[in-house]
Protein backbone atom coordinates (compact mmCIF):
# COMPACT_ATOMS: atom_id res chain seq x y z
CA UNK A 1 10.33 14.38 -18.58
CA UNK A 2 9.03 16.36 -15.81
CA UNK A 3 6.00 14.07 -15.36
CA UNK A 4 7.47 10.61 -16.20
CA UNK A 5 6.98 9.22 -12.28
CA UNK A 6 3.23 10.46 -12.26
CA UNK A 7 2.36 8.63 -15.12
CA UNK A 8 4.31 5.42 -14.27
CA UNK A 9 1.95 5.52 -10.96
CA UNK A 10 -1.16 5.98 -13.31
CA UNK A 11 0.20 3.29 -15.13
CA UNK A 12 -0.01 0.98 -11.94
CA UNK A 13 -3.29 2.05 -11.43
CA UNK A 14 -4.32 0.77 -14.93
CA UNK A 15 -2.40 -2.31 -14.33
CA UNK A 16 -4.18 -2.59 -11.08
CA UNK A 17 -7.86 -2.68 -12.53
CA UNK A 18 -6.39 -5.41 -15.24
CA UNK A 19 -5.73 -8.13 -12.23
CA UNK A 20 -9.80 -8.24 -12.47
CA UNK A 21 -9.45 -9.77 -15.84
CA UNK A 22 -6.85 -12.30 -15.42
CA UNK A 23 -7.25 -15.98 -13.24
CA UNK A 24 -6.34 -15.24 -9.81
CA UNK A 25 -2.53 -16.46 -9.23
CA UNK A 26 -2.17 -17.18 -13.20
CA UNK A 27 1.02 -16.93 -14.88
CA UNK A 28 -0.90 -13.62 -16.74
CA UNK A 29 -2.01 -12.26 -12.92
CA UNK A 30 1.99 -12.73 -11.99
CA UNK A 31 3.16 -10.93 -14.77
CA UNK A 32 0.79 -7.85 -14.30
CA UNK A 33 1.32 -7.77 -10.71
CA UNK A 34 5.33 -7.83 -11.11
CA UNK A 35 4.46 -5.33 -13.46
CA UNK A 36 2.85 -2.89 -10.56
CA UNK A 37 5.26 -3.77 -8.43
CA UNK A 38 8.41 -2.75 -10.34
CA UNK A 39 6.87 0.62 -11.35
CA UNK A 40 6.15 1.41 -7.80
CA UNK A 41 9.76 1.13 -7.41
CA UNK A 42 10.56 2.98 -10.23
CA UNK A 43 8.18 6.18 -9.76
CA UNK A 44 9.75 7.59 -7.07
CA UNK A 45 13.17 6.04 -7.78
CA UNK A 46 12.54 8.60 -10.99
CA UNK A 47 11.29 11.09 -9.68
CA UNK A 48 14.36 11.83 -6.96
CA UNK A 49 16.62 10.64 -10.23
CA UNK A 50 15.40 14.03 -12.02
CA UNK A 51 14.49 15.85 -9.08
CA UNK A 52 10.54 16.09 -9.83
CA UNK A 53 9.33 15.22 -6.55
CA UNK A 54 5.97 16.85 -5.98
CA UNK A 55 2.61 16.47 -3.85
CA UNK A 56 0.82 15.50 -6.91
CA UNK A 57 3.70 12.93 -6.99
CA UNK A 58 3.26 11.45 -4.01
CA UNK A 59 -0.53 11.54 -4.18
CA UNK A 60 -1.00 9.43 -7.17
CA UNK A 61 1.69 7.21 -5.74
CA UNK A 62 -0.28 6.85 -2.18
CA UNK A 63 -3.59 6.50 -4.37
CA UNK A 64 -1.89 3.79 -7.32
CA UNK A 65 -0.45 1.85 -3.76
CA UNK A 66 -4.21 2.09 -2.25
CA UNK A 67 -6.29 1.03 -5.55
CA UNK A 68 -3.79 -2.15 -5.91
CA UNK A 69 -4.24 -3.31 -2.03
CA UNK A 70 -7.85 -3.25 -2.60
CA UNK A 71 -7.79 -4.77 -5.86
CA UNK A 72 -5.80 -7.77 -4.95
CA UNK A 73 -7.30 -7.89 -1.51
CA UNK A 74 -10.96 -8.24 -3.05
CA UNK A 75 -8.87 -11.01 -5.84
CA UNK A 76 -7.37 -12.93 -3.20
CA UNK A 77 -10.31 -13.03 -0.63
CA UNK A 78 -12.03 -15.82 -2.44
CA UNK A 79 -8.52 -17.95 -2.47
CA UNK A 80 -7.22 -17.59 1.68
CA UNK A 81 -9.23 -19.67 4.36
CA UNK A 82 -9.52 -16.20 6.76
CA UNK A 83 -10.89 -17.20 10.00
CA UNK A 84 -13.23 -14.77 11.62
CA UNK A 85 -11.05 -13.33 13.96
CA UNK A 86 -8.45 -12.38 10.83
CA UNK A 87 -11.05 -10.62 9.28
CA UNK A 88 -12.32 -8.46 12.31
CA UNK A 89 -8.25 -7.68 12.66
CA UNK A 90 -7.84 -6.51 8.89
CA UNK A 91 -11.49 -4.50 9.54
CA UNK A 92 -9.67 -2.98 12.37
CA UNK A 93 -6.72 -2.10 10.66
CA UNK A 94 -8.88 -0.69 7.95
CA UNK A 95 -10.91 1.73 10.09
CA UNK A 96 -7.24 2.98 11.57
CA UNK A 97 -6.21 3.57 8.46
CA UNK A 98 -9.66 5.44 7.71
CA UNK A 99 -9.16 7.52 10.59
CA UNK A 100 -5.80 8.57 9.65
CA UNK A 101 -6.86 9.43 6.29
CA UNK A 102 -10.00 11.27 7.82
CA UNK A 103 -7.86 12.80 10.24
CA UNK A 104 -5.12 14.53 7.72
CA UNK A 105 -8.18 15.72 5.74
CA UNK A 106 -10.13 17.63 8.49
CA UNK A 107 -6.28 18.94 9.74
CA UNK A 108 -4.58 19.87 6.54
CA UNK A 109 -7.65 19.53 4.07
CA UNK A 110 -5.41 16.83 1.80
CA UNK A 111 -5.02 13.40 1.41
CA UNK A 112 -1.87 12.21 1.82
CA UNK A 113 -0.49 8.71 3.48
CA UNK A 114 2.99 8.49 5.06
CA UNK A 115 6.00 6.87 3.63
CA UNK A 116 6.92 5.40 7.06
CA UNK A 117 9.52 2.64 6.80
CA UNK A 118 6.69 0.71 8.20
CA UNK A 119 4.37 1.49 5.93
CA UNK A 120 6.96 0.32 3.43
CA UNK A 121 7.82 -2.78 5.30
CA UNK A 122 3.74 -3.42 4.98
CA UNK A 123 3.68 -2.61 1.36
CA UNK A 124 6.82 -5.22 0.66
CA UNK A 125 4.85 -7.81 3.19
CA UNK A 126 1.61 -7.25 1.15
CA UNK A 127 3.41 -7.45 -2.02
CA UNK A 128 5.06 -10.97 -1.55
CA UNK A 129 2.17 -12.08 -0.24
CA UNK A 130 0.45 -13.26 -2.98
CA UNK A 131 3.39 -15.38 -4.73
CA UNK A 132 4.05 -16.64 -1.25
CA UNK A 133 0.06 -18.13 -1.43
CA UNK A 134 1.64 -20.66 -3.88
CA UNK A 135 4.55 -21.70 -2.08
CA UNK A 136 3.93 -21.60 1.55
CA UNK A 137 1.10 -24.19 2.98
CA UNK A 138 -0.41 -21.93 5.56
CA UNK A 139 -2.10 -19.00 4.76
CA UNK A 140 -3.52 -18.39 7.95
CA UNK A 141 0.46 -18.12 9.05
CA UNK A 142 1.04 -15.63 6.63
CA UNK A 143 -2.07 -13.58 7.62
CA UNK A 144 -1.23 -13.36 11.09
CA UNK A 145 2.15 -12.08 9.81
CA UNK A 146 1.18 -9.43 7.39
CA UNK A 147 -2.17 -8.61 10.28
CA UNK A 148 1.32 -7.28 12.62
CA UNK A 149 3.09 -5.48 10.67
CA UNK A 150 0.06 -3.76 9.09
CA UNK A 151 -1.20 -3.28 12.94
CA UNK A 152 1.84 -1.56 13.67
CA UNK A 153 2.06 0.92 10.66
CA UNK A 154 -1.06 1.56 10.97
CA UNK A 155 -0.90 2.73 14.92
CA UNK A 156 2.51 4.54 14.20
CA UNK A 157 0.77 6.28 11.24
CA UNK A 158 -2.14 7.38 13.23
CA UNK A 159 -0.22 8.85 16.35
CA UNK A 160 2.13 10.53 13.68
CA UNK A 161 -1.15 12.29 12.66
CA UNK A 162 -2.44 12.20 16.04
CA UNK A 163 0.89 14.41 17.27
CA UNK A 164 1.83 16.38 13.83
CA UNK A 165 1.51 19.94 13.62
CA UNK A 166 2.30 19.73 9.65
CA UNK A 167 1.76 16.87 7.16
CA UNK A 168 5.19 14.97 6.91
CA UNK A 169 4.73 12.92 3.62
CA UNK A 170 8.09 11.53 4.16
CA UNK A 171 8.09 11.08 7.53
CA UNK A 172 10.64 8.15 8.26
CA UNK A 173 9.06 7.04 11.57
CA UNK A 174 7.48 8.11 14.69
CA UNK A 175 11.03 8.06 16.55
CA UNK A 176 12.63 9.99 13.77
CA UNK A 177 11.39 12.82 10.97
């Protein structure tokens, strides 16, 4: 019981790697993704349920969360008309977020990414974005939407970092711990 959350975030990693194998935006690539989704709610919804919160936890949660961006980013590339300046904004975003990670590696020799109610107003963003790809006509829209919000978790993650004397997992925001 202890371990139930981890291995409902290893699950989502496994899930994850199975988007490769379906159409892109299938009913089968829908399913899977819902799939990820829902346990990424339920792992740590479990794990404060039964009080089995640990760093290993909240590792393999950052980690499943990381591995399915970059799955369906690399899925969905093909698919979205990204104009050059998009992509040189999600690059830039990307080498924040590299520097973060970088940064709470040399300073606390971890990994660890912050669950920032920005970073979790990013993940929800990312996560409707792909069934919004279906309904909404412009992508490009959508992209400059999702490029803001992840600009601004991103920033606030990074002067978190930046200003931290210990690694705050579950650091709410900048403005409050």
């Amino acid at each position: 019981m202890k371990s139930i959350a981890n291995y409902i975030s290893i699950g989502r990693i496994f899930f994850a790697f199975t988007l490769v194998l379906v159409e892109p935006l299938s009913i089968a690539f829908f399913i899977i993704y819902f799939v990820c989704g829902i346990s990424d709610i339920f792992d740590g919804y479990i794990a404060r349920k039964t009080d089995t919160i640990s760093k290993l936890g909240g590792k393999l949660d950052s980690v499943a969360d990381l591995i399915m961006v970059m799955i369906v980013m690399i899925i969905i590339y093909p698919i979205i008309n990204l104009t050059v300046q998009i992509i040189i904004w999600v690059v830039i975003i990307g080498i924040i977020r590299a520097i973060s990670m970088i940064m709470v590696f040399v300073k606390y020799k971890t990994f660890g990414m912050l669950h920032t109610y920005s970073n979790k107003i990013t993940g929800l963003i990312l996560f409707i974005f792909p069934p919004l790809l279906v309904f909404v006509q412009s992508d490009i829209l959508l992209m400059y939407i999702l490029c803001v919000v992840s600009s601004i978790s991103a920033i606030e993650e990074f002067f978190i970092h930046l200003s931290s004397k210990e690694l705050e997992i579950n650091r709410k925001s900048i403005f409050v711990k």
